[in-house]
PDB file of N, CA and C in Angstrom:
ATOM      1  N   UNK A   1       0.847  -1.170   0.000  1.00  0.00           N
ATOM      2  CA  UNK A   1       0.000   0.000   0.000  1.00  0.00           C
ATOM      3  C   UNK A   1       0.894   1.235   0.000  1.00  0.00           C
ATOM      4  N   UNK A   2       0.762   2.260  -1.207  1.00  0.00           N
ATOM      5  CA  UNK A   2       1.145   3.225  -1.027  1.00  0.00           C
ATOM      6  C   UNK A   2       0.522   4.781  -0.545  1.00  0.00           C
ATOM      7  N   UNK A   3       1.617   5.251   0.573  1.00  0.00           N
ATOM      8  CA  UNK A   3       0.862   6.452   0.631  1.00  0.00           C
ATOM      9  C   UNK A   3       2.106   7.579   0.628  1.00  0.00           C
ATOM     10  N   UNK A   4       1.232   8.712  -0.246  1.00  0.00           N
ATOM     11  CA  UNK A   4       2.138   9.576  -0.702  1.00  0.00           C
ATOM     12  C   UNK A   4       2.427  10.673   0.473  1.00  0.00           C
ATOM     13  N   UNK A   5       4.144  10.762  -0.111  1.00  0.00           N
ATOM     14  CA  UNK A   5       4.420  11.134   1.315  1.00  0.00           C
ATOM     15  C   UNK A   5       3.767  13.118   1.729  1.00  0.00           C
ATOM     16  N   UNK A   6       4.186  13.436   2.740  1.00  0.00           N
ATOM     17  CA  UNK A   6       3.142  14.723   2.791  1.00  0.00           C
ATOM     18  C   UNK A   6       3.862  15.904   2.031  1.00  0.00           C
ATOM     19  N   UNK A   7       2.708  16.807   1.445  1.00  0.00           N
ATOM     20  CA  UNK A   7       2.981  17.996   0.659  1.00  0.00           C
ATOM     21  C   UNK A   7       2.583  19.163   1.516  1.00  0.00           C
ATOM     22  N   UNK A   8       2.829  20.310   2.341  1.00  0.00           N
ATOM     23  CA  UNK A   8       2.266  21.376   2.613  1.00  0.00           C
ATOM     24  C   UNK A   8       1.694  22.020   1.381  1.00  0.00           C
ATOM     25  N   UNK A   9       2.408  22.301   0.277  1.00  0.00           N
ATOM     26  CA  UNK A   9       1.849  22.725  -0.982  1.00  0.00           C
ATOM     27  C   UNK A   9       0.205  22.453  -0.643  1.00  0.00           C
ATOM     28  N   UNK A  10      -0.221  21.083  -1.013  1.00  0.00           N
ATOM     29  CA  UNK A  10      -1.461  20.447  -0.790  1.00  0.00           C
ATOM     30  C   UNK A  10      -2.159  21.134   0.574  1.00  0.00           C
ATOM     31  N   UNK A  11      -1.853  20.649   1.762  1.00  0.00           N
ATOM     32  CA  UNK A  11      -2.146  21.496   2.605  1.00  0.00           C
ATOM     33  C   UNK A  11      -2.775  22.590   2.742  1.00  0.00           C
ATOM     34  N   UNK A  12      -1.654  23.660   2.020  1.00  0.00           N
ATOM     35  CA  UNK A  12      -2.029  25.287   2.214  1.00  0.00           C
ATOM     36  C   UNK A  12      -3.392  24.935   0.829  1.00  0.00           C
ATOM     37  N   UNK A  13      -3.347  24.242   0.214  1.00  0.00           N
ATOM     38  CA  UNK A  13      -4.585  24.491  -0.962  1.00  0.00           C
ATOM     39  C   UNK A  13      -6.411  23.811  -0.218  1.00  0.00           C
ATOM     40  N   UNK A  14      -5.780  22.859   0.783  1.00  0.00           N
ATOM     41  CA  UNK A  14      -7.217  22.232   1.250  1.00  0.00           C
ATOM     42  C   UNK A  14      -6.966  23.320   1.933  1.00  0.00           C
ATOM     43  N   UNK A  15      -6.537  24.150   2.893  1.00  0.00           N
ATOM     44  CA  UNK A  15      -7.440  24.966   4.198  1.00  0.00           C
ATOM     45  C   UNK A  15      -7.664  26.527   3.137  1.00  0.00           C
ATOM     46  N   UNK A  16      -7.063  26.930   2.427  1.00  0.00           N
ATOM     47  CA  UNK A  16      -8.049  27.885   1.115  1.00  0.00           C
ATOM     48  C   UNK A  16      -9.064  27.116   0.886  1.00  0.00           C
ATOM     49  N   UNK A  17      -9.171  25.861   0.323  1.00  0.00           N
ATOM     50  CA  UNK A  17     -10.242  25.506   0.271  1.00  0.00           C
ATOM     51  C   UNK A  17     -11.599  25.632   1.026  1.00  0.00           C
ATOM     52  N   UNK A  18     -11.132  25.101   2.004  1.00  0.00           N
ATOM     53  CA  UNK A  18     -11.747  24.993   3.286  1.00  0.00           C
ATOM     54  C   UNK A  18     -11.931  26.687   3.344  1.00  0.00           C
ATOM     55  N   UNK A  19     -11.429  27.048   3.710  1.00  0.00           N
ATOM     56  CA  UNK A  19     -11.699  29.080   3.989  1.00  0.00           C
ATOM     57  C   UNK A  19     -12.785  29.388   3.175  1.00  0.00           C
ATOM     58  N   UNK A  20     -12.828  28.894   1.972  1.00  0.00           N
ATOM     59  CA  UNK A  20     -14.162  29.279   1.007  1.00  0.00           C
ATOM     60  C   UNK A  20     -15.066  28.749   1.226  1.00  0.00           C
ATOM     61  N   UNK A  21     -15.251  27.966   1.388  1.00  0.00           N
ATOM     62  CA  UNK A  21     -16.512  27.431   1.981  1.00  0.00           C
ATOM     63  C   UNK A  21     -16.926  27.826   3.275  1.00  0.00           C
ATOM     64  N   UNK A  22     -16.137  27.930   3.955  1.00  0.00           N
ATOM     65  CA  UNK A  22     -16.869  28.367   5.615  1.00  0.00           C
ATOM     66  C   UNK A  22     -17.044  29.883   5.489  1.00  0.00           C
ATOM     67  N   UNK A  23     -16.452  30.865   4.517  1.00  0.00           N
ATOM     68  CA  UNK A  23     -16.397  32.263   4.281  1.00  0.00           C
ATOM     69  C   UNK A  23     -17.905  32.533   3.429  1.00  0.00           C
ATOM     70  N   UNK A  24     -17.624  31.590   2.777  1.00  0.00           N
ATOM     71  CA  UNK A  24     -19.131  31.650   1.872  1.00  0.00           C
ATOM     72  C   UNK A  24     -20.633  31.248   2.783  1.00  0.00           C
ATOM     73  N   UNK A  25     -20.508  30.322   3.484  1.00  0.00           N
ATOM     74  CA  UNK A  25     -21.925  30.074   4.136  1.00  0.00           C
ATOM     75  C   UNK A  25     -21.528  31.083   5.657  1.00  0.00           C
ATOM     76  N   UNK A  26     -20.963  31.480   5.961  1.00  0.00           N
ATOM     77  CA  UNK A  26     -21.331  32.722   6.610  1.00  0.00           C
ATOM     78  C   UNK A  26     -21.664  34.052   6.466  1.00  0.00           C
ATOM     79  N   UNK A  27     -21.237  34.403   5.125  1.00  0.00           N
ATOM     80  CA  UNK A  27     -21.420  35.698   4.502  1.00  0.00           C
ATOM     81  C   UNK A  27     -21.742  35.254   2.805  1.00  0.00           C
ATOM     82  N   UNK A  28     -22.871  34.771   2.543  1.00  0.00           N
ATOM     83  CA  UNK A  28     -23.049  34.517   1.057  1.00  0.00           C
ATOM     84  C   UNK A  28     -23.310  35.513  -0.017  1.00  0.00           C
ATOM     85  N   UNK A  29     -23.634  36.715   0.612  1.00  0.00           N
ATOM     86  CA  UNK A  29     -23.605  37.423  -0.670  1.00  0.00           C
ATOM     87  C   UNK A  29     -22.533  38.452  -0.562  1.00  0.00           C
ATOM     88  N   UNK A  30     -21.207  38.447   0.375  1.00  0.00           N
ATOM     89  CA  UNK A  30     -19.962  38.944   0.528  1.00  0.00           C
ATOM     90  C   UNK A  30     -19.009  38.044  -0.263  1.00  0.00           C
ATOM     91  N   UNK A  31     -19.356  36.884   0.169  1.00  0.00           N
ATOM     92  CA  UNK A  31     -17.930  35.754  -0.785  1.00  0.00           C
ATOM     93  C   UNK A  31     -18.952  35.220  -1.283  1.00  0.00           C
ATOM     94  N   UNK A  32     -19.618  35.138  -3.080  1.00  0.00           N
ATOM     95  CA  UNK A  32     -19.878  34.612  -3.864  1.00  0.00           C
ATOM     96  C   UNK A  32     -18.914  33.855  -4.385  1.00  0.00           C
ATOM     97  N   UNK A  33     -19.727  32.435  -4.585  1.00  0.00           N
ATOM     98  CA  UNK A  33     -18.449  31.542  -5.415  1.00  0.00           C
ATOM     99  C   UNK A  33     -17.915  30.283  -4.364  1.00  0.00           C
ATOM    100  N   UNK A  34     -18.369  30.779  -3.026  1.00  0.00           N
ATOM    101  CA  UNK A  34     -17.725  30.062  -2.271  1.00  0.00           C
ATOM    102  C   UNK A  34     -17.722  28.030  -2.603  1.00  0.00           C
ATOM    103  N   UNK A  35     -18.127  27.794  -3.401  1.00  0.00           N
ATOM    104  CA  UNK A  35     -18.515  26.450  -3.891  1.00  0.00           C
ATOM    105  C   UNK A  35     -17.185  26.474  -4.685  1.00  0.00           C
ATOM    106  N   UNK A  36     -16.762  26.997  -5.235  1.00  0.00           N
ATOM    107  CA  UNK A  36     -15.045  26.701  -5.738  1.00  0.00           C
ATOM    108  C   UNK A  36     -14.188  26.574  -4.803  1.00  0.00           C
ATOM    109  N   UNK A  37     -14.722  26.261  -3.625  1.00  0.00           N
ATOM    110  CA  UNK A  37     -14.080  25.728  -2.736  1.00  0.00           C
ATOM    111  C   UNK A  37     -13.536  24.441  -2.446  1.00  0.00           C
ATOM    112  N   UNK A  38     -15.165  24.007  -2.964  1.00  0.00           N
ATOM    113  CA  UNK A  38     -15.366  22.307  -2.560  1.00  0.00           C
ATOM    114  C   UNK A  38     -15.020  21.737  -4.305  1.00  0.00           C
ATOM    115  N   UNK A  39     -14.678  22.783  -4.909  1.00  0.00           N
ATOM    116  CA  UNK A  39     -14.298  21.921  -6.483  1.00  0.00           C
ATOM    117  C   UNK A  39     -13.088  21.823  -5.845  1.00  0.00           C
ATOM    118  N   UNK A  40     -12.669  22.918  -5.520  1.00  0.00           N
ATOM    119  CA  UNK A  40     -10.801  22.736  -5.464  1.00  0.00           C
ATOM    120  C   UNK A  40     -10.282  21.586  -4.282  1.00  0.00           C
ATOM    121  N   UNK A  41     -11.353  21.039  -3.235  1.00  0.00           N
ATOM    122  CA  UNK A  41     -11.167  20.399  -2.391  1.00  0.00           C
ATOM    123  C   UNK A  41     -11.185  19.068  -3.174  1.00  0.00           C
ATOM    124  N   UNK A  42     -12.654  18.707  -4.083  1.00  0.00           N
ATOM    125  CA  UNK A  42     -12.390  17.345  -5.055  1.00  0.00           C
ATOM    126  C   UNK A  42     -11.426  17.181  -6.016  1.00  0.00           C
ATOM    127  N   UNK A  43     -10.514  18.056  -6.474  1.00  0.00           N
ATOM    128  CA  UNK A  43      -9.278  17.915  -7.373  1.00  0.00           C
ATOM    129  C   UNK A  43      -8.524  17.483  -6.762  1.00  0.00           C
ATOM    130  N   UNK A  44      -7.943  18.112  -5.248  1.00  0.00           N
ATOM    131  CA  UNK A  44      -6.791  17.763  -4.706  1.00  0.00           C
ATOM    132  C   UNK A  44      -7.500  15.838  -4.334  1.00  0.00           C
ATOM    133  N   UNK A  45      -8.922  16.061  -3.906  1.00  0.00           N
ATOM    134  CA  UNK A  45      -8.844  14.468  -2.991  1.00  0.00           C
ATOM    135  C   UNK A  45      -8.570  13.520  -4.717  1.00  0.00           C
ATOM    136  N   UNK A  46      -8.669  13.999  -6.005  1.00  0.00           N
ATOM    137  CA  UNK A  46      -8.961  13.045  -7.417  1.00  0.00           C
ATOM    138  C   UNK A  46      -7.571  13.060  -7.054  1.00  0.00           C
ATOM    139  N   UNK A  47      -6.458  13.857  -6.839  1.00  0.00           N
ATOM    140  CA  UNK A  47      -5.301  14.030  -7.124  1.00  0.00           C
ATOM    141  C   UNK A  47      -4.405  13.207  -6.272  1.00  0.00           C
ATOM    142  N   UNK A  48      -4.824  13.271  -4.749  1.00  0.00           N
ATOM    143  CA  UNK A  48      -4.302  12.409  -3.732  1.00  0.00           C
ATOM    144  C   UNK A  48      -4.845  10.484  -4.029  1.00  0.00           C
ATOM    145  N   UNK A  49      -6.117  10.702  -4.707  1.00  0.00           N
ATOM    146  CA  UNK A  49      -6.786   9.352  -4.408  1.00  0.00           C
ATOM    147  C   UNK A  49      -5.977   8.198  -5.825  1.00  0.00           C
ATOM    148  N   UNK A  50      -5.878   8.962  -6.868  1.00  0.00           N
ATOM    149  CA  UNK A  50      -5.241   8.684  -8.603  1.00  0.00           C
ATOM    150  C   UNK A  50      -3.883   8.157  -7.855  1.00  0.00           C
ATOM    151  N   UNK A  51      -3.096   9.203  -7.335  1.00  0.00           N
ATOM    152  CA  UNK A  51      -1.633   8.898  -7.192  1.00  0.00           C
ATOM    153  C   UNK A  51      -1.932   7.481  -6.530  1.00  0.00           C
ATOM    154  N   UNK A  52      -2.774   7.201  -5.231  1.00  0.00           N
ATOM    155  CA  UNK A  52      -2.076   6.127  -4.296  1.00  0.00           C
ATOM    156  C   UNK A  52      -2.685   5.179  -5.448  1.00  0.00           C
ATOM    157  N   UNK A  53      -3.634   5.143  -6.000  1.00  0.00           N
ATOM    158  CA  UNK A  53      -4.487   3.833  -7.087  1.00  0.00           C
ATOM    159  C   UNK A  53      -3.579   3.814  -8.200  1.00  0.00           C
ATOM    160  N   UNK A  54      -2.748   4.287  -8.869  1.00  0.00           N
ATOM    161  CA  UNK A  54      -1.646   4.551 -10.053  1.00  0.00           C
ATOM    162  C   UNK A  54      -0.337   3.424  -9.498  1.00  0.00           C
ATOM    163  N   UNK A  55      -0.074   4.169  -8.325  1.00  0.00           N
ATOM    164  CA  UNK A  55       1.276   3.381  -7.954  1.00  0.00           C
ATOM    165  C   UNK A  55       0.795   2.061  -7.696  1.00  0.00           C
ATOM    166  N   UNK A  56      -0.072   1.568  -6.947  1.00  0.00           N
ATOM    167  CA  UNK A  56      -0.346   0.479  -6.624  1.00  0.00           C
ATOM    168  C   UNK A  56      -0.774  -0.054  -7.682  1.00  0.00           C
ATOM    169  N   UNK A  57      -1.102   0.428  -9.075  1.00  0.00           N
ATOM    170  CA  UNK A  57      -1.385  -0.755  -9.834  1.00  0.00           C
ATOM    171  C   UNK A  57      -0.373  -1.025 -10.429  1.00  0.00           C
ATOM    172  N   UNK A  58       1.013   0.012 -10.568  1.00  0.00           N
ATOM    173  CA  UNK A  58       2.546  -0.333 -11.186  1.00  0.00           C
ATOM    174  C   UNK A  58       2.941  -1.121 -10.780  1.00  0.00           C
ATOM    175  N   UNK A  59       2.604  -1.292  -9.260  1.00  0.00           N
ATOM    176  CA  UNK A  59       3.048  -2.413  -8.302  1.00  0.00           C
ATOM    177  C   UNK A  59       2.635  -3.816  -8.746  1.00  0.00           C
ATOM    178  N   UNK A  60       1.659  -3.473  -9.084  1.00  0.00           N
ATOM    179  CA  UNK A  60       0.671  -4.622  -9.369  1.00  0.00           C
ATOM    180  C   UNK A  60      -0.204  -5.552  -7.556  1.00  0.00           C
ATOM    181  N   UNK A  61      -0.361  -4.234  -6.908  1.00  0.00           N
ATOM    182  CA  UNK A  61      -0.921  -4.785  -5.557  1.00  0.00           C
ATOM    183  C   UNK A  61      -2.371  -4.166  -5.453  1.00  0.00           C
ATOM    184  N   UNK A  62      -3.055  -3.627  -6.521  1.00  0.00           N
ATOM    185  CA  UNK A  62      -4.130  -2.700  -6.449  1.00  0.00           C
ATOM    186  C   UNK A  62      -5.258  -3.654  -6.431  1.00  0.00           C
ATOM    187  N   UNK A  63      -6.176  -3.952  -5.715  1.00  0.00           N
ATOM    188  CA  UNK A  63      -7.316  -4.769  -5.662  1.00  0.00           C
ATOM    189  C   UNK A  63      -8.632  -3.282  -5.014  1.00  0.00           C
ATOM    190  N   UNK A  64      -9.427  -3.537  -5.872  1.00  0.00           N
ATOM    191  CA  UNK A  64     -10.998  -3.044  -5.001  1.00  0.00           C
ATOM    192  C   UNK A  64     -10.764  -2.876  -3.926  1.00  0.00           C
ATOM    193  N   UNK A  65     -11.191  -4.184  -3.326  1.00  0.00           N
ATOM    194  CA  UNK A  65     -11.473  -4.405  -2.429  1.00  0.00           C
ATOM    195  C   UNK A  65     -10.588  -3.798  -0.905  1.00  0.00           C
ATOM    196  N   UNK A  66      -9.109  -3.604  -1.262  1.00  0.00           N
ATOM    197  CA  UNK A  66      -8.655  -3.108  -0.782  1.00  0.00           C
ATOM    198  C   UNK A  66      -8.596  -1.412  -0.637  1.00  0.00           C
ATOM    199  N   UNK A  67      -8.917  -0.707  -1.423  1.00  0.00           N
ATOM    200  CA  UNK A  67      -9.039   0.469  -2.131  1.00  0.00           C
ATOM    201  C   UNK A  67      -9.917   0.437  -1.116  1.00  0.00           C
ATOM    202  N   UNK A  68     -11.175   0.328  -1.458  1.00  0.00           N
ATOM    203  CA  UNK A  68     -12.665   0.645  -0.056  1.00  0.00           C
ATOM    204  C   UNK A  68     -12.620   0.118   1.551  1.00  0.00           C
ATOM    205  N   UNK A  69     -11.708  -0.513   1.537  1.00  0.00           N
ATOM    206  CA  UNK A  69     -11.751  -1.215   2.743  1.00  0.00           C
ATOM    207  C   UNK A  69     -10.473   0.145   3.419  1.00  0.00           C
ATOM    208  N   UNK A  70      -9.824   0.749   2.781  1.00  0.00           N
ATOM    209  CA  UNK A  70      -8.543   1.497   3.027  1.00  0.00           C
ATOM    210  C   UNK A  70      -9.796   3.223   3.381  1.00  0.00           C
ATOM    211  N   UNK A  71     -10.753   3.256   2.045  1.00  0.00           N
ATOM    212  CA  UNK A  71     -11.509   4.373   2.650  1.00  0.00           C
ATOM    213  C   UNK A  71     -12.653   4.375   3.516  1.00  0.00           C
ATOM    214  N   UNK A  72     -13.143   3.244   3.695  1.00  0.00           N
ATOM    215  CA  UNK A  72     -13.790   2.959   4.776  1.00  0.00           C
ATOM    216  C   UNK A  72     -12.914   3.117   6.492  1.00  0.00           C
ATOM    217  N   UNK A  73     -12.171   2.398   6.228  1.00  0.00           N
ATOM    218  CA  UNK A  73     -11.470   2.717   8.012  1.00  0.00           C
ATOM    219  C   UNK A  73     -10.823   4.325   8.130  1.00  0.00           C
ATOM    220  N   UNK A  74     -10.692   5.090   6.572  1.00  0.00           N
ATOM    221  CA  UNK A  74     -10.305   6.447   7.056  1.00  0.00           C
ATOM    222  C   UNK A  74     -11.959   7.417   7.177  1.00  0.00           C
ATOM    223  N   UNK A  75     -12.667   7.169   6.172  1.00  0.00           N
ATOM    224  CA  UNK A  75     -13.635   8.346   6.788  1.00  0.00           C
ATOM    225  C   UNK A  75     -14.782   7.373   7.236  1.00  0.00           C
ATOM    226  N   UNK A  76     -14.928   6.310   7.900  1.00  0.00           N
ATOM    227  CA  UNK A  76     -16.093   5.771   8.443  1.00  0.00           C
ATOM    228  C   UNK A  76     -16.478   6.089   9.780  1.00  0.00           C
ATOM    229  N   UNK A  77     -15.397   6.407  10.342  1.00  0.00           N
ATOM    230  CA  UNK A  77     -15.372   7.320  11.882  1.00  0.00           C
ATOM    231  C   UNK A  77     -15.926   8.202  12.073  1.00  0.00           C
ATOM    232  N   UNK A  78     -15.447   9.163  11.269  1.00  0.00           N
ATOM    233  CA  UNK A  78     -16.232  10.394  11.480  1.00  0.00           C
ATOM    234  C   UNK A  78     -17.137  10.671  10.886  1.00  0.00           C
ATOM    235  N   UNK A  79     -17.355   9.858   9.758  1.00  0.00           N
ATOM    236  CA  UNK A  79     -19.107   9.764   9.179  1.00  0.00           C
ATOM    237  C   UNK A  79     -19.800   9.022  10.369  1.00  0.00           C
ATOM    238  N   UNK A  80     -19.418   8.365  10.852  1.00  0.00           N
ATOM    239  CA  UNK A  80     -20.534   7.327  11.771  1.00  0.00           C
ATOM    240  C   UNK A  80     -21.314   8.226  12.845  1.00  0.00           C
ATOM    241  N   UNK A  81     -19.906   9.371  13.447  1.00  0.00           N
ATOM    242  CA  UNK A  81     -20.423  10.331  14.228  1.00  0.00           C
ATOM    243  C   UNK A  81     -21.425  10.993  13.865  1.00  0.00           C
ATOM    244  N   UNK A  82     -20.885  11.910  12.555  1.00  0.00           N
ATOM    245  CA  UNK A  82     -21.556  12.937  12.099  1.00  0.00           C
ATOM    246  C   UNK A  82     -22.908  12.416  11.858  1.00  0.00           C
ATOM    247  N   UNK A  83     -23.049  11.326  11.827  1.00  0.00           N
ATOM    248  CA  UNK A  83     -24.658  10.680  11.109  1.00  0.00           C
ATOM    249  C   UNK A  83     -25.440  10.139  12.253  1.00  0.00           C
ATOM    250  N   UNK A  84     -24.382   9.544  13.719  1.00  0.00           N
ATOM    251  CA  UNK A  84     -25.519   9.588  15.058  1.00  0.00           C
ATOM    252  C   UNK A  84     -25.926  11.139  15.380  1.00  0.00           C
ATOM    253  N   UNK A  85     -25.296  11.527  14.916  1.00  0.00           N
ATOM    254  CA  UNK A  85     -25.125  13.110  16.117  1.00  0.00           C
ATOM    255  C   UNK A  85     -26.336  13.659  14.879  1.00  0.00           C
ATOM    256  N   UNK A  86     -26.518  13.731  13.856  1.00  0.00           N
ATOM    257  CA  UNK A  86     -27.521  14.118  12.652  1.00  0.00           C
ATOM    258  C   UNK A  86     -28.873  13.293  13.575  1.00  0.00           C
ATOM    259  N   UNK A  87     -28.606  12.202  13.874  1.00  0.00           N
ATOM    260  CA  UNK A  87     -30.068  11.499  13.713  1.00  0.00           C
ATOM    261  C   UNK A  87     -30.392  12.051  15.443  1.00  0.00           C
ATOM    262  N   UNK A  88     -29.312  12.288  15.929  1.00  0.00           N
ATOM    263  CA  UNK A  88     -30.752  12.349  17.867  1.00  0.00           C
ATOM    264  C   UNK A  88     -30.868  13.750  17.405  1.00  0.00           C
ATOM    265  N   UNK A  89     -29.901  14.678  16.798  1.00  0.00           N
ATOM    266  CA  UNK A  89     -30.521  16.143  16.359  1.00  0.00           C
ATOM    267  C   UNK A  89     -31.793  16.171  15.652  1.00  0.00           C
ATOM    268  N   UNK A  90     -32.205  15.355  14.960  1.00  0.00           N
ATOM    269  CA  UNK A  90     -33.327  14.896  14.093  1.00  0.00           C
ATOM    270  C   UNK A  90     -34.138  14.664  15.177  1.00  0.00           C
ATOM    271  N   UNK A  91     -34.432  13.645  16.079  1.00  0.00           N
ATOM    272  CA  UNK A  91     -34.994  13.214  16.986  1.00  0.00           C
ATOM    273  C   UNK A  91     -35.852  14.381  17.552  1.00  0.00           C
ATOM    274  N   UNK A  92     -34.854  15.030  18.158  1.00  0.00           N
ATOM    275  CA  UNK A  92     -35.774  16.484  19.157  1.00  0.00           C
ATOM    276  C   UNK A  92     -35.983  17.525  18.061  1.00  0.00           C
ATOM    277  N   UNK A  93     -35.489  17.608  16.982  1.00  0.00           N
ATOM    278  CA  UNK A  93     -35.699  19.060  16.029  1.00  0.00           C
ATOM    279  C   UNK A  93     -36.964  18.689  15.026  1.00  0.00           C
ATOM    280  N   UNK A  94     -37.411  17.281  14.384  1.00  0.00           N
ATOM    281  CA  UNK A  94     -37.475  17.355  12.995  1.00  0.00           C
ATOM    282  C   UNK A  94     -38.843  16.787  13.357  1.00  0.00           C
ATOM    283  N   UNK A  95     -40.284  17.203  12.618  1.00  0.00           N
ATOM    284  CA  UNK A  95     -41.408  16.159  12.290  1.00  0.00           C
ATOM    285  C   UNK A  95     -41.166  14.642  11.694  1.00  0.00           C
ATOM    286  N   UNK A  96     -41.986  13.911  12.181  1.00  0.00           N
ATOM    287  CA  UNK A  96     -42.092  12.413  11.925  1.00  0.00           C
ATOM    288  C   UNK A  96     -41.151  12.668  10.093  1.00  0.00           C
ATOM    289  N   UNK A  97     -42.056  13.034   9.367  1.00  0.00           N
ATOM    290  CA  UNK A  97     -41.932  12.816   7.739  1.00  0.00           C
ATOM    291  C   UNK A  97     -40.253  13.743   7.529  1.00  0.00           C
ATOM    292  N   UNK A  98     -40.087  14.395   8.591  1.00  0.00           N
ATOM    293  CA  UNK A  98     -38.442  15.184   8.065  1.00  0.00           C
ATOM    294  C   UNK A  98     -37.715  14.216   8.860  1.00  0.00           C
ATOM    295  N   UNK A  99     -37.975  13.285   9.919  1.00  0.00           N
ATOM    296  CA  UNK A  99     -37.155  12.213  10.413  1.00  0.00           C
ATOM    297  C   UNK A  99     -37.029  11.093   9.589  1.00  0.00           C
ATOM    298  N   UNK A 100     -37.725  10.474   9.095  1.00  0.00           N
ATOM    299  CA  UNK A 100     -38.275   9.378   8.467  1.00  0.00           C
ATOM    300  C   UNK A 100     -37.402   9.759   6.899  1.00  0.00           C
ATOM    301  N   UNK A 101     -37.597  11.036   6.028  1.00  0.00           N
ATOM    302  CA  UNK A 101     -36.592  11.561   5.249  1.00  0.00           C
ATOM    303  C   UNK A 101     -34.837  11.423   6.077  1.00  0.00           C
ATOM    304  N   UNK A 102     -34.690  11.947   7.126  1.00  0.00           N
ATOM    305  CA  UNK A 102     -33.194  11.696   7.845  1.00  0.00           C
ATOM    306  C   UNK A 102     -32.720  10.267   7.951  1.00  0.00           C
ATOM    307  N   UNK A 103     -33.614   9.461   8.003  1.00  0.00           N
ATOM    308  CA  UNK A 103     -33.253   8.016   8.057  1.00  0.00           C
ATOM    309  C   UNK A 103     -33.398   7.549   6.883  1.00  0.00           C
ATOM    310  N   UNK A 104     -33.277   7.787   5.958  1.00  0.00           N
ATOM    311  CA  UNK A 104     -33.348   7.437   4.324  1.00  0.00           C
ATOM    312  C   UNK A 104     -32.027   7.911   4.076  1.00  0.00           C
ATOM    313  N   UNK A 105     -31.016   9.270   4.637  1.00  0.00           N
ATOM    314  CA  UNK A 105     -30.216  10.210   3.935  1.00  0.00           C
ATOM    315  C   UNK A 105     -29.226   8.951   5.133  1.00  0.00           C
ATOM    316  N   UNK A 106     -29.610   8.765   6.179  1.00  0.00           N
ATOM    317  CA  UNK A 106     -28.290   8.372   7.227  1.00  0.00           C
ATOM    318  C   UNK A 106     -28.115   6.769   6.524  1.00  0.00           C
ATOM    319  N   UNK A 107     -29.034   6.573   6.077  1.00  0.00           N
ATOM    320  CA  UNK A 107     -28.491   4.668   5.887  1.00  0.00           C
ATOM    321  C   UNK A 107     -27.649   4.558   4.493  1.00  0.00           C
ATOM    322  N   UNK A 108     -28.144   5.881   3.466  1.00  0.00           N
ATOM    323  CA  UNK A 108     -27.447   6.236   2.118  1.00  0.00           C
ATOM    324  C   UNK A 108     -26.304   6.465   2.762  1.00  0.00           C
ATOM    325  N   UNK A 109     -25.935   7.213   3.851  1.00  0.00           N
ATOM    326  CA  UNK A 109     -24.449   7.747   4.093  1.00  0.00           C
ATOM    327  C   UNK A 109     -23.821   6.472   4.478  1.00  0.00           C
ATOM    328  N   UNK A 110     -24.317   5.959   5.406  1.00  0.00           N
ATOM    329  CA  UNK A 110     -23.600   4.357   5.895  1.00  0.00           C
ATOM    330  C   UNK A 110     -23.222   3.535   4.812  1.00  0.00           C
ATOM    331  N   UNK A 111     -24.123   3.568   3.772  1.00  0.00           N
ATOM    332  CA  UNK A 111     -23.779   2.573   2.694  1.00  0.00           C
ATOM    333  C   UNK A 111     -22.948   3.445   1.890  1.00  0.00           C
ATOM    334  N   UNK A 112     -22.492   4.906   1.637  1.00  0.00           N
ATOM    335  CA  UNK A 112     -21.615   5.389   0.764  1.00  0.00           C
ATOM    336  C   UNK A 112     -22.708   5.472  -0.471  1.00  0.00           C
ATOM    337  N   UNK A 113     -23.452   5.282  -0.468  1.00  0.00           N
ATOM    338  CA  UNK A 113     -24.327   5.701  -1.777  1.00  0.00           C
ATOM    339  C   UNK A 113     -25.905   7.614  -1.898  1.00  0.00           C
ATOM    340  N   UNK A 114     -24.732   8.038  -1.122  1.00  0.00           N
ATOM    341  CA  UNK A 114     -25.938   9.378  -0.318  1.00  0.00           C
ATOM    342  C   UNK A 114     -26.310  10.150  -1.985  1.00  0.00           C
ATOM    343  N   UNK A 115     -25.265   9.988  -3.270  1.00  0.00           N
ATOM    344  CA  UNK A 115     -24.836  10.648  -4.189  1.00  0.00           C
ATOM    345  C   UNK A 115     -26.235   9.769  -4.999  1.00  0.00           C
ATOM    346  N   UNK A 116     -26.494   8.498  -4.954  1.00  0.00           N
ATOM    347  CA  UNK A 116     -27.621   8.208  -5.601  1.00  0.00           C
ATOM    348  C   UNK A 116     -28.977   8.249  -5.186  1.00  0.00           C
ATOM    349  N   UNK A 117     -29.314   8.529  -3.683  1.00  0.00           N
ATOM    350  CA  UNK A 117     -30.289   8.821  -3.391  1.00  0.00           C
ATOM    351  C   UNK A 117     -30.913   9.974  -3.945  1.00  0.00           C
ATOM    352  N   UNK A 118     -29.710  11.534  -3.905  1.00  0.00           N
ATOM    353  CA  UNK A 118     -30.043  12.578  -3.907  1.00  0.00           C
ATOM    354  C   UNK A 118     -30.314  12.488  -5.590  1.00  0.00           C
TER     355      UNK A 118
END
């Protein structure tokens, strides 16, 4: 398994990233655009995710299965949170039919398929 070793370059480009987006949904009609945030955030992750899937297939060690099982133990953590902590917020905030919608969006997130629901 390869992982590429660290770039600040990269770095300083996800927390710009990141800055646009949190600049934009706090002040949206001051920072228009702020959604070129989250493009520039999916280039770098196409860019980080290509390199480690490239080398490993030069290697000839690249399997699926390994690939998802590698992004599952990195963001399944903090999705798992973010999606209990979504659903008891749901619980006390949301009507039956906006809960019942939350538990349709949380089991899409568990399964990694939230992109075909929507």
């Amino acid at each position: 398994m390869h992982s590429p070793k660290y770039r600040a370059d990269i770095d300083g480009l996800r927390g710009v990233a990141v800055l646009l987006v949190v600049l934009y949904h706090a002040w949206p009609n001051e920072v228009p655009g702020g959604f070129v945030g989250v493009d520039i955030f999916f280039v770098i992750s196409g860019f980080l995710i290509s390199s480690v899937v490239f080398t490993s297939m030069e290697a000839g060690t690249f399997t699926l299965k390994e690939f998802w099982a590698r992004r599952i133990r990195r963001l399944g953590p903090a999705l798992l949170v973010v999606l209990a902590a979504s659903l008891m917020a749901g619980w006390f905030l949301l009507l039956p039919t906006e809960l019942e919608q939350l538990g349709r969006h949380v089991a899409a997130g568990v399964l990694f398929v939230s992109n075909l629901l929507l």
